[in-house]
Protein backbone atom coordinates (compact mmCIF):
# COMPACT_ATOMS: atom_id res chain seq x y z
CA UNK A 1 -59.65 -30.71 73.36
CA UNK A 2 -60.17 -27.58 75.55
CA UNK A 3 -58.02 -24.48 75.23
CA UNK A 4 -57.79 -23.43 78.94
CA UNK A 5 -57.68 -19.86 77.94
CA UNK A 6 -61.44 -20.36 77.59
CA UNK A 7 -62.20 -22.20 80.42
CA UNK A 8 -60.55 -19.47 82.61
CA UNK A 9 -62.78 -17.24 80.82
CA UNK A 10 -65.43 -18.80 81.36
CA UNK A 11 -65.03 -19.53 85.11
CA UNK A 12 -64.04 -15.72 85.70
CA UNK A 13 -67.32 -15.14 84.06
CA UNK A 14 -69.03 -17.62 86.37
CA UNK A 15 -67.15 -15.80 89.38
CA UNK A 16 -68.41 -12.71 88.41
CA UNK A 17 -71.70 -13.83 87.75
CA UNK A 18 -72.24 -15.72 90.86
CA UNK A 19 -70.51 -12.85 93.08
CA UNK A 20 -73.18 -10.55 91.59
CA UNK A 21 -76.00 -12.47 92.07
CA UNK A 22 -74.89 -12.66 95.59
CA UNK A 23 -74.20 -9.02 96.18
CA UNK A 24 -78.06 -8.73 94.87
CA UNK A 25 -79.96 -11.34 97.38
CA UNK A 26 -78.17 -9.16 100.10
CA UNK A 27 -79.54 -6.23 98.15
CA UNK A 28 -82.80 -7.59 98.26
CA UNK A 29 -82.86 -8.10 101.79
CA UNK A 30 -81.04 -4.91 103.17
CA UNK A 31 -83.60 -2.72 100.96
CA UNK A 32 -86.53 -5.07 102.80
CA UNK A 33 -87.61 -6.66 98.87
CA UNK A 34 -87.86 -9.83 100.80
CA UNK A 35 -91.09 -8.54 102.60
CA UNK A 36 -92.63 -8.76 99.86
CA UNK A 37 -91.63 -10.71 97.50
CA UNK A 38 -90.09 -14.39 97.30
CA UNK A 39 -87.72 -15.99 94.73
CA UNK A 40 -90.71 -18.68 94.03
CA UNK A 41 -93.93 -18.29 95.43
CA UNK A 42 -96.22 -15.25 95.24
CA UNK A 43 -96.16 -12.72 98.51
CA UNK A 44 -97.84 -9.30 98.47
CA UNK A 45 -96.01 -9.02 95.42
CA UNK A 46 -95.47 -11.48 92.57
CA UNK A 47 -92.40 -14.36 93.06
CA UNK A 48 -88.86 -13.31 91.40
CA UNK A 49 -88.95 -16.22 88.98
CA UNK A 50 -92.92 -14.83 87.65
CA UNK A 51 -91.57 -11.65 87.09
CA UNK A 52 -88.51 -13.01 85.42
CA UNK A 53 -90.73 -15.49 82.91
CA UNK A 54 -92.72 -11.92 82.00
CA UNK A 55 -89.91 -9.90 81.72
CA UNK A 56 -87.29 -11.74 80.83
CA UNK A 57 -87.17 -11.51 76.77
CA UNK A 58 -88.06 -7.92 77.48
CA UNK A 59 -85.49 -5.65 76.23
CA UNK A 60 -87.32 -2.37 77.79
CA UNK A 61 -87.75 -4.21 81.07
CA UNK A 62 -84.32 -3.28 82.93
CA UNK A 63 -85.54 0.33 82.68
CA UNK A 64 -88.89 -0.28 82.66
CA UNK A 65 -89.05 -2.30 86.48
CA UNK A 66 -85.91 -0.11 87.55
CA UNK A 67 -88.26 3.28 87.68
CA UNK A 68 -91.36 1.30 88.82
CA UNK A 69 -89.10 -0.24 91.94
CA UNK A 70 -88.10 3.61 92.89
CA UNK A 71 -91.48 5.32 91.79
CA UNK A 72 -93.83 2.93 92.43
CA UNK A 73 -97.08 1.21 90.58
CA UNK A 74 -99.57 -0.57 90.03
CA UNK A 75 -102.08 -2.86 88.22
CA UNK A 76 -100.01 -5.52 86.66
CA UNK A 77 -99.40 -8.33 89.06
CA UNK A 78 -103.39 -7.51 90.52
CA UNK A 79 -104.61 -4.52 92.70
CA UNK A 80 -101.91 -4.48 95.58
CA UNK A 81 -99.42 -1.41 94.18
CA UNK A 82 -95.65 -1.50 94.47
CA UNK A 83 -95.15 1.70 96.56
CA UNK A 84 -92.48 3.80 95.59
CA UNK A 85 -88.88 2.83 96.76
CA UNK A 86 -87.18 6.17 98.08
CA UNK A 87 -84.25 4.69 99.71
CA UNK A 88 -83.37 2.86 96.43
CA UNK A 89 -80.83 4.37 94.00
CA UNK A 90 -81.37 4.02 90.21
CA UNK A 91 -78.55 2.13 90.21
CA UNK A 92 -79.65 -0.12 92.29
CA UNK A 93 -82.63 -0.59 91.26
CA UNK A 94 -80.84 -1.89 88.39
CA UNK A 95 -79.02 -4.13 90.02
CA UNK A 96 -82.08 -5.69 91.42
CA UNK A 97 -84.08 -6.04 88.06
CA UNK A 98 -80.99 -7.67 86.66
CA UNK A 99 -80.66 -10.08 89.66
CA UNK A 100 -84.30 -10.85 89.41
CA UNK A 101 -84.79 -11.27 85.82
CA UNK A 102 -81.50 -14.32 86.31
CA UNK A 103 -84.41 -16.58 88.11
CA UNK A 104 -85.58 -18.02 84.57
């Protein structure tokens, strides 16, 4: 039998995921991301879900891509660099890496 007090949590926790991951694609495009990268095929940059199936089981990798989306780098994904992100706050640079790293 299901105790509904789970089930609400677990759809609140759906909500909140899905509301989130929404509130990141927007993100993604209103910081211009989208120029550059795609959720599954390679761009300038490398697809969402390829960085996700690097980085996912990362535990360093929130802070790790967070800095490299507002400073910049290079040489991973080949020899195009990510140039640094001024307009992008910490925070949401974040937000991005976490929204990213879902597309496993």
């Amino acid at each position: 039998m299901v105790d509904c007090r789970q089930l609400t949590a677990a759809s609140f926790a759906a909500l909140l995921t899905s509301s989130t991951a929404f509130a990141s694609a927007d993100l993604a495009k209103s910081k211009n991301c989208v120029a550059c990268h795609h959720v599954e095929r390679k761009m300038i940059g490398p697809s969402y879900k390829a960085m996700a199936g690097r980085y996912g089981n990362d535990k360093s990798a929130i802070k790790l891509l967070s800095e490299k989306i507002v400073k910049g780098g290079g040489g991973v994904w080949g020899p195009m660099p990510m140039p640094p992100q001024p307009s992008v706050s910490p925070e949401e640079a974040e937000a991005l890496v976490k929204w990213i790293l879902s597309h496993q």
